[in-house]
PDB file of N, CA and C in Angstrom:
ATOM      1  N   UNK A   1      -6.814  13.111 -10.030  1.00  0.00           N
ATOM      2  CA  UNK A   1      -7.277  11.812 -10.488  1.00  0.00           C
ATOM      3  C   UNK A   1      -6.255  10.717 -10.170  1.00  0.00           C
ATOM      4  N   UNK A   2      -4.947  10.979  -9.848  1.00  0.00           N
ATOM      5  CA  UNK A   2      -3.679  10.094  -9.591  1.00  0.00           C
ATOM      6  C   UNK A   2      -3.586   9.535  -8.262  1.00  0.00           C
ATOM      7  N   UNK A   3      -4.277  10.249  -7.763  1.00  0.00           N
ATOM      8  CA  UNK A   3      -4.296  10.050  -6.277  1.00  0.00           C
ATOM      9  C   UNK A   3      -5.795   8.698  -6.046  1.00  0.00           C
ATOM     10  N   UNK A   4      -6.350   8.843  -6.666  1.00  0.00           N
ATOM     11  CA  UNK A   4      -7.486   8.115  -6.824  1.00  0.00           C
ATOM     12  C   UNK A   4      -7.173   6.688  -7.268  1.00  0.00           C
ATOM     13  N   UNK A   5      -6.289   6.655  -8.354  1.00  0.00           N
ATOM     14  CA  UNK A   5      -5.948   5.574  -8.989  1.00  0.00           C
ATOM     15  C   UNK A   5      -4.425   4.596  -7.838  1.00  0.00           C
ATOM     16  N   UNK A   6      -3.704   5.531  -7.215  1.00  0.00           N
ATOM     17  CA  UNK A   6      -3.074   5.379  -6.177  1.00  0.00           C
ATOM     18  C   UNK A   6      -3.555   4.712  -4.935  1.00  0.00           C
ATOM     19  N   UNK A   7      -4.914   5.280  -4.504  1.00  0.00           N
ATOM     20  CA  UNK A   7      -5.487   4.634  -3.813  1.00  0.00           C
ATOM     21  C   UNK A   7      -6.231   3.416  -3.418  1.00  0.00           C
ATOM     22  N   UNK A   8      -6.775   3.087  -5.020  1.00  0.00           N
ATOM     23  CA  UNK A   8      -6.823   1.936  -5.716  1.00  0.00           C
ATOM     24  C   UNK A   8      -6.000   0.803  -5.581  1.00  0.00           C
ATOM     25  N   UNK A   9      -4.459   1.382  -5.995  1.00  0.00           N
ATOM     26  CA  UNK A   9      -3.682  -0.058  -5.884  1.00  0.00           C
ATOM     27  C   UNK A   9      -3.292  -0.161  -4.498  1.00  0.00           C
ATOM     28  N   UNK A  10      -3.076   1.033  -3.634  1.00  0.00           N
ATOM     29  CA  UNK A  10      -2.965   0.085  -2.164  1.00  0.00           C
ATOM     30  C   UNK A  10      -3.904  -0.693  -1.611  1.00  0.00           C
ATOM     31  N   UNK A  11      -5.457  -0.317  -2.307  1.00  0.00           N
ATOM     32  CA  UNK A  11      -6.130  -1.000  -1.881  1.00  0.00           C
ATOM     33  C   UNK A  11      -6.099  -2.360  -2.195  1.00  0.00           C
ATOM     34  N   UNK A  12      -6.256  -2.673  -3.619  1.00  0.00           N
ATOM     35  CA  UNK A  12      -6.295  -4.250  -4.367  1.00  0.00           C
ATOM     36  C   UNK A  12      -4.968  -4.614  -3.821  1.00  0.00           C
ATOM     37  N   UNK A  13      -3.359  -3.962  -3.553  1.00  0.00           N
ATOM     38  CA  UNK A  13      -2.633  -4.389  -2.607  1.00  0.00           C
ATOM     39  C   UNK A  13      -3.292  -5.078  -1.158  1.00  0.00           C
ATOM     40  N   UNK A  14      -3.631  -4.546  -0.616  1.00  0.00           N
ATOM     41  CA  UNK A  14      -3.947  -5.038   0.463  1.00  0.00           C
ATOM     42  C   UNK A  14      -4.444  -6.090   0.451  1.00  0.00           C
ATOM     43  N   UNK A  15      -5.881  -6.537  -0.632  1.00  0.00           N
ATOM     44  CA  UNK A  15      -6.468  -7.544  -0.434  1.00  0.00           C
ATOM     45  C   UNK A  15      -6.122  -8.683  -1.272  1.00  0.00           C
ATOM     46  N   UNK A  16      -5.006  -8.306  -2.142  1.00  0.00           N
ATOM     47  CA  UNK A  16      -4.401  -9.731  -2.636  1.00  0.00           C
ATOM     48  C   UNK A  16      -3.077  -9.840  -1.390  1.00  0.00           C
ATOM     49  N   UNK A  17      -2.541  -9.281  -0.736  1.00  0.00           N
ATOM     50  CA  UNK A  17      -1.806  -9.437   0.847  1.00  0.00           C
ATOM     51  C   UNK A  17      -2.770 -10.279   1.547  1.00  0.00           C
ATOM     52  N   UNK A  18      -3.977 -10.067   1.807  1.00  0.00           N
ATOM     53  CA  UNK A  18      -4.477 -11.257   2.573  1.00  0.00           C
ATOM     54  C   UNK A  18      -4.617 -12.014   2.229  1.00  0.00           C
ATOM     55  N   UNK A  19      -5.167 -12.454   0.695  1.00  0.00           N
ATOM     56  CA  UNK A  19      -5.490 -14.138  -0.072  1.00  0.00           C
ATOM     57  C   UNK A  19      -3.684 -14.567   0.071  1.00  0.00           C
ATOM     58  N   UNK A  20      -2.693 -13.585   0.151  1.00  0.00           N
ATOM     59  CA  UNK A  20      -1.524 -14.375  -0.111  1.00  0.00           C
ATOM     60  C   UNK A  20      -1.252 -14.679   1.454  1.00  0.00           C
ATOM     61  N   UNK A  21      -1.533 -14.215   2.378  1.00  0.00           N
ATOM     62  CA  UNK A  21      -1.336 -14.452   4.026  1.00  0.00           C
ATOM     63  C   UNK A  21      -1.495 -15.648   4.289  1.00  0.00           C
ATOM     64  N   UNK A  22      -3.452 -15.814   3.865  1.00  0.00           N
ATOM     65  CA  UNK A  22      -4.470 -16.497   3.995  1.00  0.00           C
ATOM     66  C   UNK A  22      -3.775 -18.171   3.397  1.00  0.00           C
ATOM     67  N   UNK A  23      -2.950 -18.162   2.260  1.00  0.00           N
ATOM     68  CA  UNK A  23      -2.748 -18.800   1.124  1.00  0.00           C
ATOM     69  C   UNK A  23      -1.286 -19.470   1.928  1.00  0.00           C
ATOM     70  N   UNK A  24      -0.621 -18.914   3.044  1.00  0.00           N
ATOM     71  CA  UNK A  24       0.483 -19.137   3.115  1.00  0.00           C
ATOM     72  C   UNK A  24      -0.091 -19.676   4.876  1.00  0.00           C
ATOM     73  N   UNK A  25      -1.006 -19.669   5.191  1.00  0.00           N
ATOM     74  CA  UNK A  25      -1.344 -20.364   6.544  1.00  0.00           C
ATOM     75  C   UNK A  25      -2.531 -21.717   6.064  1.00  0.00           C
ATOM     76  N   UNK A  26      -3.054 -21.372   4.947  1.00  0.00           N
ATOM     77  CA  UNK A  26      -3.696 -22.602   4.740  1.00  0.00           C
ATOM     78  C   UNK A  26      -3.802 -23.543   3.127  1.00  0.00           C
ATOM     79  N   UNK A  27      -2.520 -22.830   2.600  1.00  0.00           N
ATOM     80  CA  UNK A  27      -2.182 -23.889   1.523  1.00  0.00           C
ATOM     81  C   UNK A  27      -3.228 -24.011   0.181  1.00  0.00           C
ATOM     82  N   UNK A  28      -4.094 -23.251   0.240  1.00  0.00           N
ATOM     83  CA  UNK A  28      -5.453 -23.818  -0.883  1.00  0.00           C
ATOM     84  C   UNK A  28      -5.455 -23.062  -1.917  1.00  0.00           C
ATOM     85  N   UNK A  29      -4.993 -23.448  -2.989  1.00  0.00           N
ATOM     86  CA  UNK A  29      -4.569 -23.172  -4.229  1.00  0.00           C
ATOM     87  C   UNK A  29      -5.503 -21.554  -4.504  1.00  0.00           C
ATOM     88  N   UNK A  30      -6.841 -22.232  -4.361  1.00  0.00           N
ATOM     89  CA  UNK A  30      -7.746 -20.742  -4.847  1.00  0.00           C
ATOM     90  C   UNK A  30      -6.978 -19.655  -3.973  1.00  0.00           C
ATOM     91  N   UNK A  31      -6.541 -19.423  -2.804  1.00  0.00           N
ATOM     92  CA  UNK A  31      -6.253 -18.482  -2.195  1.00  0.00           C
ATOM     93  C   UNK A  31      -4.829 -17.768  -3.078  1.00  0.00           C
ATOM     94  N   UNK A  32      -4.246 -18.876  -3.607  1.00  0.00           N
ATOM     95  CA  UNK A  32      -2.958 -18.234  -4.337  1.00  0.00           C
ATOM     96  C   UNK A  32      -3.697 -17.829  -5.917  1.00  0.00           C
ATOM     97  N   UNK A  33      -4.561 -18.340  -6.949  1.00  0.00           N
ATOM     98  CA  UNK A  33      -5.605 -17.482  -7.272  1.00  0.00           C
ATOM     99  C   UNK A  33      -5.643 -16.219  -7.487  1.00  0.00           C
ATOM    100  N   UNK A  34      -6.247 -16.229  -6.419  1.00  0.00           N
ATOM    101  CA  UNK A  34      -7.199 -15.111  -5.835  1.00  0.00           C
ATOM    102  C   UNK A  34      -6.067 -13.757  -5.387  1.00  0.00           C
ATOM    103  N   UNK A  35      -4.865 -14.088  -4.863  1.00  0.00           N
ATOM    104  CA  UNK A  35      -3.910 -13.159  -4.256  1.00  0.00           C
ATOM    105  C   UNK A  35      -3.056 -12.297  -5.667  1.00  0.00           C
ATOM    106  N   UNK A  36      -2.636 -13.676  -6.739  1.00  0.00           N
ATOM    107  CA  UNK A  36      -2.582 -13.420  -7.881  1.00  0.00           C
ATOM    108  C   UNK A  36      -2.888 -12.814  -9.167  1.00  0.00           C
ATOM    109  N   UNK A  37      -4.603 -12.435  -8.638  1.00  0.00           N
ATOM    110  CA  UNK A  37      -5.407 -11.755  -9.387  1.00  0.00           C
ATOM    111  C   UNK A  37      -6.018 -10.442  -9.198  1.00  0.00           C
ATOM    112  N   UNK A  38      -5.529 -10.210  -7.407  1.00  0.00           N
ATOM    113  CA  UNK A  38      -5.473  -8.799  -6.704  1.00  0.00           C
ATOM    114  C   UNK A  38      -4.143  -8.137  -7.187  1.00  0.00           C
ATOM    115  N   UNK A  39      -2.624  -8.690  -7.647  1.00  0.00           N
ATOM    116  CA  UNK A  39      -1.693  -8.383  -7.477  1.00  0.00           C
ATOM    117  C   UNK A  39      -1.854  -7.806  -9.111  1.00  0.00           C
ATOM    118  N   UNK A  40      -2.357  -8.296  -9.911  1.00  0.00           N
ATOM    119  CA  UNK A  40      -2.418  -7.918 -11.413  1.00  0.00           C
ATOM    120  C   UNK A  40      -3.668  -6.554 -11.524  1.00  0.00           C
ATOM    121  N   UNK A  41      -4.642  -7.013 -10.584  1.00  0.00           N
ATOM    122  CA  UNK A  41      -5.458  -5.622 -10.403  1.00  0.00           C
ATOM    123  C   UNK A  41      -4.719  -4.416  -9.989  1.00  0.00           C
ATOM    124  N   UNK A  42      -4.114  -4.402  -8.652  1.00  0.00           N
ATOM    125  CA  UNK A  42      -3.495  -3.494  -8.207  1.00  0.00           C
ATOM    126  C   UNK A  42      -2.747  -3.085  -9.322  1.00  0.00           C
ATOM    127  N   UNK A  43      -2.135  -3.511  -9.797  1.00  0.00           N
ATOM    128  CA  UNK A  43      -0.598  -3.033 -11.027  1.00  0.00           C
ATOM    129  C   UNK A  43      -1.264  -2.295 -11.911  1.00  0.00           C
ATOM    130  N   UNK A  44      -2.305  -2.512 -12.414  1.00  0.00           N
ATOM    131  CA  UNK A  44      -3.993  -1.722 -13.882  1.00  0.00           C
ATOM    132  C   UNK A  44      -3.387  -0.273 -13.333  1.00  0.00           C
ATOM    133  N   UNK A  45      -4.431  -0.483 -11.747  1.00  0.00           N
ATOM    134  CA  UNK A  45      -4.231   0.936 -11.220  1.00  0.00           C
ATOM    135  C   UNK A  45      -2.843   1.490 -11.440  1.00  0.00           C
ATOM    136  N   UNK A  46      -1.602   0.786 -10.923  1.00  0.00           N
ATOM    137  CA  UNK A  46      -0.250   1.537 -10.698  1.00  0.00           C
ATOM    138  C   UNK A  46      -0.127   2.163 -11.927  1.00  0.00           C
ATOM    139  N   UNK A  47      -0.183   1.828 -12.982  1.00  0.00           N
ATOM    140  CA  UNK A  47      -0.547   2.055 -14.382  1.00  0.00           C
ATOM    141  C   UNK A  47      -1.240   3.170 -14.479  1.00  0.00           C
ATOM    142  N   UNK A  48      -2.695   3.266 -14.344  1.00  0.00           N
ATOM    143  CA  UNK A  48      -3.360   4.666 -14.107  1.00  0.00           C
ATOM    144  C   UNK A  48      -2.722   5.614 -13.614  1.00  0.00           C
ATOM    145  N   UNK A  49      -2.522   5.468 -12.367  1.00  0.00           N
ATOM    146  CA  UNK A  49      -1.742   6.278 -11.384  1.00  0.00           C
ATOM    147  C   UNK A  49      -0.661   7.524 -12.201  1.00  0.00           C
ATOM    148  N   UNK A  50       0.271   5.914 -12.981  1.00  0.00           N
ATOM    149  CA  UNK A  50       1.544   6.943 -13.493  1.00  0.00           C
ATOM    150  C   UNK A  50       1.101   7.559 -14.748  1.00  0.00           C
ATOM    151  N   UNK A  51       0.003   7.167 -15.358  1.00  0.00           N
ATOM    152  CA  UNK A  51      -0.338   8.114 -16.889  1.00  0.00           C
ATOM    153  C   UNK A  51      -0.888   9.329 -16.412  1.00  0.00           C
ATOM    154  N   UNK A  52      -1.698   8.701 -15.113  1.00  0.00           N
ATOM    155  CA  UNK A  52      -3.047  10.200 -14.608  1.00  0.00           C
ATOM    156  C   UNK A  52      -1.697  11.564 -14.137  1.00  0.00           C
ATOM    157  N   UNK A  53       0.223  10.579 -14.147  1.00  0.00           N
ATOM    158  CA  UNK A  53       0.787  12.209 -13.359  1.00  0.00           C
ATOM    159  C   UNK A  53       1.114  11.675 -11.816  1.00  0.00           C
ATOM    160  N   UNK A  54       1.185  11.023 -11.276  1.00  0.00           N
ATOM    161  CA  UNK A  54       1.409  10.529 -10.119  1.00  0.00           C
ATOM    162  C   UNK A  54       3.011  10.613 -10.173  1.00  0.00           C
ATOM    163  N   UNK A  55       3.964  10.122 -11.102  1.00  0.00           N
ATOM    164  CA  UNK A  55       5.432  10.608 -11.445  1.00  0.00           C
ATOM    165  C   UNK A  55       5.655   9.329 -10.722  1.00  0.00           C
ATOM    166  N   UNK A  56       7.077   8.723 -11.033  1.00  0.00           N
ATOM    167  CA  UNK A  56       7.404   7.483 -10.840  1.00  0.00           C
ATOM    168  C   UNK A  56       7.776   7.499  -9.241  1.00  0.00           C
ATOM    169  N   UNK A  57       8.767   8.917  -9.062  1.00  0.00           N
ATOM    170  CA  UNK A  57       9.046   8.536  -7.859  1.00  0.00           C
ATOM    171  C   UNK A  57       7.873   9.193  -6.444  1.00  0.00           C
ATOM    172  N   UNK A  58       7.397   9.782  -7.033  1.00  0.00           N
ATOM    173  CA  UNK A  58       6.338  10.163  -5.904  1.00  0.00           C
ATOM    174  C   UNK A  58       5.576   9.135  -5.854  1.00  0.00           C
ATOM    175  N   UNK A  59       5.107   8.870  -6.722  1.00  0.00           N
ATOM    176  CA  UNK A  59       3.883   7.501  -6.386  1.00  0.00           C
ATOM    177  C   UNK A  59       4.506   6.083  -5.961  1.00  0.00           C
ATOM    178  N   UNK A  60       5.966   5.641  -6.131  1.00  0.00           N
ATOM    179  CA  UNK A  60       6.318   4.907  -5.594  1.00  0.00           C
ATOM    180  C   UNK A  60       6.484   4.962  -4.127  1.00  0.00           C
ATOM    181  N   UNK A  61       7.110   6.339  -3.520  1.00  0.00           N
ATOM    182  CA  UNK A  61       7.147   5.910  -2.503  1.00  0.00           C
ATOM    183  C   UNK A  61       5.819   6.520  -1.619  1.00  0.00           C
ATOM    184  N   UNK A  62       5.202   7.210  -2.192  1.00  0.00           N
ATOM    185  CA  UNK A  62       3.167   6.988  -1.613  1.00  0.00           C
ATOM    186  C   UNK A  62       2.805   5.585  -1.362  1.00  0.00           C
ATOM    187  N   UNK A  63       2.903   4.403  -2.820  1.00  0.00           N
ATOM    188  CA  UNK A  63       2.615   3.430  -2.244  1.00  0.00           C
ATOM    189  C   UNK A  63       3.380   2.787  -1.662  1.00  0.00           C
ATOM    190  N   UNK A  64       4.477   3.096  -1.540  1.00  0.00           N
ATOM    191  CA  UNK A  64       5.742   1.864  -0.636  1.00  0.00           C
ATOM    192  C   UNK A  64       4.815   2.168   0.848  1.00  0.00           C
ATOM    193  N   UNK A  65       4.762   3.427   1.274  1.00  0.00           N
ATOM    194  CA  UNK A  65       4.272   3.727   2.388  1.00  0.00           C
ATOM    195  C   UNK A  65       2.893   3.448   3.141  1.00  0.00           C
ATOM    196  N   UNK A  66       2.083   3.622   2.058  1.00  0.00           N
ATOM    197  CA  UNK A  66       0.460   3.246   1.772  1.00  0.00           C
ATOM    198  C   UNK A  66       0.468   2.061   1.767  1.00  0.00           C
ATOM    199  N   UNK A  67       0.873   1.134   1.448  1.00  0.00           N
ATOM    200  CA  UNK A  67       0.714  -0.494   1.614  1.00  0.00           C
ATOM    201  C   UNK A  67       1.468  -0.898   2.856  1.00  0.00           C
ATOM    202  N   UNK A  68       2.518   0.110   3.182  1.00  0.00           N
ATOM    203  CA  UNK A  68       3.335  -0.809   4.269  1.00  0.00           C
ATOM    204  C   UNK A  68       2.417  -0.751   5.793  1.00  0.00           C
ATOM    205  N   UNK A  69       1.497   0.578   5.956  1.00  0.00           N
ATOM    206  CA  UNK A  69       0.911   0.943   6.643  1.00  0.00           C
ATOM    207  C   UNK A  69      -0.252   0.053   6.946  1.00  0.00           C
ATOM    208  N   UNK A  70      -0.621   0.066   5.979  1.00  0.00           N
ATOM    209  CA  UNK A  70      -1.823  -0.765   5.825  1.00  0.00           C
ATOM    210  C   UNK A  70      -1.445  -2.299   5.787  1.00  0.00           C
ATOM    211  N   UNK A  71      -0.162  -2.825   5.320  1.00  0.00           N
ATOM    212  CA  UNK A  71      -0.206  -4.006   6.091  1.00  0.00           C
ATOM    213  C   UNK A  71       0.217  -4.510   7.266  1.00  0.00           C
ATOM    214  N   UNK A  72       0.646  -3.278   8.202  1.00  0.00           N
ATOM    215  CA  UNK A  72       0.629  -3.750   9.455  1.00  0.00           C
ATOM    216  C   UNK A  72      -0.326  -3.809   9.655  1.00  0.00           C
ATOM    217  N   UNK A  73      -1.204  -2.723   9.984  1.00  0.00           N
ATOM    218  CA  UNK A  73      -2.866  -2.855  10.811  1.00  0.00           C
ATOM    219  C   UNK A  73      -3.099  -3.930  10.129  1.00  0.00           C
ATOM    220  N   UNK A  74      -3.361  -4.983   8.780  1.00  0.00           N
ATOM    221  CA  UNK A  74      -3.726  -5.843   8.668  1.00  0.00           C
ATOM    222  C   UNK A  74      -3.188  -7.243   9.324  1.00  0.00           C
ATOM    223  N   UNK A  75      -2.153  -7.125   9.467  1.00  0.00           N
ATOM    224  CA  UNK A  75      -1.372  -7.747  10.056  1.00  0.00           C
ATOM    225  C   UNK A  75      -1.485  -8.064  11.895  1.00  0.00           C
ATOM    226  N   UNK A  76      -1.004  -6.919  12.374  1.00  0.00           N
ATOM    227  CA  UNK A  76      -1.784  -6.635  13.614  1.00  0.00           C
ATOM    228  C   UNK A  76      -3.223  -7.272  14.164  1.00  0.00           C
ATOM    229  N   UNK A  77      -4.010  -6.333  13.500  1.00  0.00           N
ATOM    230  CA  UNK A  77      -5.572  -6.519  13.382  1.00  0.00           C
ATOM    231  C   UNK A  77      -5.997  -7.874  13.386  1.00  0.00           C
ATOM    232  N   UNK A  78      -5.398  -8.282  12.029  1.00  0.00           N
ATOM    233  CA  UNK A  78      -6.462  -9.889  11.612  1.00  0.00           C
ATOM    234  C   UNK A  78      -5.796 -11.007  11.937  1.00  0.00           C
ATOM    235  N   UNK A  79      -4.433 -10.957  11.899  1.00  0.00           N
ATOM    236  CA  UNK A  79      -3.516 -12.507  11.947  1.00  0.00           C
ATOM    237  C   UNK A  79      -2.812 -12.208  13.375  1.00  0.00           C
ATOM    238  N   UNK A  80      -2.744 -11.040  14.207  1.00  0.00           N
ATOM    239  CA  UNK A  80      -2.611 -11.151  15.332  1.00  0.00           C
ATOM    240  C   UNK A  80      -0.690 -10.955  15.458  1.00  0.00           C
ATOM    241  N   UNK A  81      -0.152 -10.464  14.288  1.00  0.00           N
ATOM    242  CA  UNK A  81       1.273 -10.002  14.570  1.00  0.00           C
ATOM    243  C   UNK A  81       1.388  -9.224  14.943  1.00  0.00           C
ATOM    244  N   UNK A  82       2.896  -8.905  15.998  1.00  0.00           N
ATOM    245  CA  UNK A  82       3.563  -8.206  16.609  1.00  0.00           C
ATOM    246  C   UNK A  82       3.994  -7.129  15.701  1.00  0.00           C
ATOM    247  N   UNK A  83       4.160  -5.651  16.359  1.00  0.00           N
ATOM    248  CA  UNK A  83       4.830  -4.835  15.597  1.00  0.00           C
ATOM    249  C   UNK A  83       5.497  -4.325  16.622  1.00  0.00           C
ATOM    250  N   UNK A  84       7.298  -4.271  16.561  1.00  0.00           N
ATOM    251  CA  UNK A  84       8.112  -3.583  17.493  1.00  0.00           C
ATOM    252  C   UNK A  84       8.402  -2.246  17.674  1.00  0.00           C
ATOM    253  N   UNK A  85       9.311  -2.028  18.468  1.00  0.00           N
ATOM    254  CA  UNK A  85       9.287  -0.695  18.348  1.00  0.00           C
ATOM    255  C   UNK A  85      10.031   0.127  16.725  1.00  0.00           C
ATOM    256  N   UNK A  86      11.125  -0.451  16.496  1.00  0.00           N
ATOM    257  CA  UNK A  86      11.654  -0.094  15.218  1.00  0.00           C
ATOM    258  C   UNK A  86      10.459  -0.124  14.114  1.00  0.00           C
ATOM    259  N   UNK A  87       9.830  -1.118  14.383  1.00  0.00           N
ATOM    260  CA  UNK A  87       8.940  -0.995  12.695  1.00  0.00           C
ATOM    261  C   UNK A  87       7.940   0.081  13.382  1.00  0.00           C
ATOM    262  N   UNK A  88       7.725   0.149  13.991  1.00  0.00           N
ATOM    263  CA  UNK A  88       6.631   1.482  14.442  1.00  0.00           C
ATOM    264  C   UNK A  88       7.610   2.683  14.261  1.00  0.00           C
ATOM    265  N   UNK A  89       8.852   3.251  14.747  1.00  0.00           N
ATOM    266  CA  UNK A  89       9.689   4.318  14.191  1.00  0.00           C
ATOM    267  C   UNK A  89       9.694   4.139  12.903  1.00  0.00           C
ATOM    268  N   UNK A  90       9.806   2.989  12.146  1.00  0.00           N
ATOM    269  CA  UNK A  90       9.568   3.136  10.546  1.00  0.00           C
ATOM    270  C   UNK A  90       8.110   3.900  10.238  1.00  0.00           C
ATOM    271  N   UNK A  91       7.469   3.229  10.516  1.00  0.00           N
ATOM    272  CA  UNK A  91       6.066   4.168  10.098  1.00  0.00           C
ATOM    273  C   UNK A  91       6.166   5.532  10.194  1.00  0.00           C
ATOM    274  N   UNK A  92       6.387   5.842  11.535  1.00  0.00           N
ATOM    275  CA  UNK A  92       6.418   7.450  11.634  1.00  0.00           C
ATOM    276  C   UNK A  92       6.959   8.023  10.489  1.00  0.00           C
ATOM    277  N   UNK A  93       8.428   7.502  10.148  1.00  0.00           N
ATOM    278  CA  UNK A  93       9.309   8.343   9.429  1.00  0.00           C
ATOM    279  C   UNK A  93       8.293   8.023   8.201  1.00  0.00           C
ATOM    280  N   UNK A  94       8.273   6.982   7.796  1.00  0.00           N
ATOM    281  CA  UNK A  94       7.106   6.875   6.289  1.00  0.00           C
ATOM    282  C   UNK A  94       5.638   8.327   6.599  1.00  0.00           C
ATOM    283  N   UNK A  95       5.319   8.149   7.538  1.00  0.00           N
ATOM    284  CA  UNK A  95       4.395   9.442   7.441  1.00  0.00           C
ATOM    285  C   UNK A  95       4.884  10.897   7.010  1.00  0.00           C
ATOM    286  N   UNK A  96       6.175  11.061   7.981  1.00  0.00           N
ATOM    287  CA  UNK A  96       6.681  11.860   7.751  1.00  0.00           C
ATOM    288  C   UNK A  96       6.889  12.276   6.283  1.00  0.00           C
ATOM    289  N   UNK A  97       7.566  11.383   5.387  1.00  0.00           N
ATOM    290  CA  UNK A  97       8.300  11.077   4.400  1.00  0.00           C
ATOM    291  C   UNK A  97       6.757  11.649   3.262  1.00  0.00           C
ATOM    292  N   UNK A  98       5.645  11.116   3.774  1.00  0.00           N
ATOM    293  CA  UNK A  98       4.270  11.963   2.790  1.00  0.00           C
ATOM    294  C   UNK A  98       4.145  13.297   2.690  1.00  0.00           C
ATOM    295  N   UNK A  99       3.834  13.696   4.448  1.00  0.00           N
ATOM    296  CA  UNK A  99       4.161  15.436   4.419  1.00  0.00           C
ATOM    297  C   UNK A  99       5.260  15.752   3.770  1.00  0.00           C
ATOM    298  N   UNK A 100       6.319  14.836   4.090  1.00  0.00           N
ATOM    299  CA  UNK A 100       7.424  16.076   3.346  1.00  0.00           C
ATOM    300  C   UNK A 100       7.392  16.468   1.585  1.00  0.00           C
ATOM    301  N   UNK A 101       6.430  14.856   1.219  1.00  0.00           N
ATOM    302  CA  UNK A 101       6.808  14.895  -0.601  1.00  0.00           C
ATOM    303  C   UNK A 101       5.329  15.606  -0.647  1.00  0.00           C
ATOM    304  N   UNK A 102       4.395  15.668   0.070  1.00  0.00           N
ATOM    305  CA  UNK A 102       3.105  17.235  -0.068  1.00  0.00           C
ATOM    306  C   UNK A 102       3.319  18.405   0.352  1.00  0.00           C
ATOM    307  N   UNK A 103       4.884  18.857   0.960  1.00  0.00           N
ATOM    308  CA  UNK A 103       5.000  19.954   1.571  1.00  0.00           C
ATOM    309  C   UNK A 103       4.475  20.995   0.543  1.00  0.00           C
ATOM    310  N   UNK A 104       5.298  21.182  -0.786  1.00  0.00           N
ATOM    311  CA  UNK A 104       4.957  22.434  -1.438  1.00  0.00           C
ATOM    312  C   UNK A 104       3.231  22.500  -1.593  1.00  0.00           C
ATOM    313  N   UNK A 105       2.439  21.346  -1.893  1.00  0.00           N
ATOM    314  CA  UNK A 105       1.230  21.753  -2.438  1.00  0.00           C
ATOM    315  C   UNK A 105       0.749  22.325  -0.848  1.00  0.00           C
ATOM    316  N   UNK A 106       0.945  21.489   0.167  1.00  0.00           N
ATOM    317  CA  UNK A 106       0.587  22.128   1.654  1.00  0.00           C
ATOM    318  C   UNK A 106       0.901  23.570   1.799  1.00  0.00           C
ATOM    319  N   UNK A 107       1.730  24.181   1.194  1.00  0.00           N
ATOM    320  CA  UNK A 107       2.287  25.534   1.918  1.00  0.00           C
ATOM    321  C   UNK A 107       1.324  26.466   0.902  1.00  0.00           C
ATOM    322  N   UNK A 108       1.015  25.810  -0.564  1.00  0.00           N
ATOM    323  CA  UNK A 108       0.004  26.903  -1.066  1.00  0.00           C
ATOM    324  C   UNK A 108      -1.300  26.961  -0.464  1.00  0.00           C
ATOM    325  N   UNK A 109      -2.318  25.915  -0.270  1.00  0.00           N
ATOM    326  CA  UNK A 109      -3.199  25.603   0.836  1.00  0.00           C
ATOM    327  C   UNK A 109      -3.348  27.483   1.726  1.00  0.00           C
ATOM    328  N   UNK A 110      -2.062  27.225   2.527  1.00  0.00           N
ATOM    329  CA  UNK A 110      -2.163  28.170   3.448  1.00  0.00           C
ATOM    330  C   UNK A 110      -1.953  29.484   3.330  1.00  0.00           C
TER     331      UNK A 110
END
């Protein structure tokens, strides 16, 4: 269920990241709002997350990783930024950095 509620706040992350993008290329109050009111949603969830068992430091750095991911492609994707080579070796290692904190439940799996 932690994982659910996890998924949640990268999501409402993400989309108060764009009203705040959005908010910082065109100035219009509702957009800061609106970014403001994704950023207090997302946090409900972070909240869920850590009661449902998510543990402080696993779910922190799930979402450090989960939002950072997701705001490049948003980034990339919609506003048309560059991503270099270093911040792309960052990602990897952030992927990495998931398998490694799912290794044990992965190895029962098999």
């Amino acid at each position: 269920m932690w994982i659910f509620a996890l998924l949640l706040l990268i999501l409402f992350e993400a989309i108060a990241d764009i009203f705040a993008k959005n908010y910082s290329l065109k100035g219009q109050a509702s957009y800061w709002v609106l970014a403001i009111g994704g950023y207090i949603i997302a946090n409900v969830f972070w909240l869920w997350s850590i009661r449902k068992g998510s543990g402080l430091a696993r779910g922190a750095v799930l979402f450090s990783i989960g939002s950072a991911v997701l705001g490049v492609l948003i980034g990339t994707i919609m506003y048309g930024e560059k991503i270099g080579k270093v911040e792309l070796a960052g990602i990897v290692v952030g992927m990495i950095a998931i398998v490694l904190i799912f290794w044990s439940d992965l190895a029962t799996l098999v």
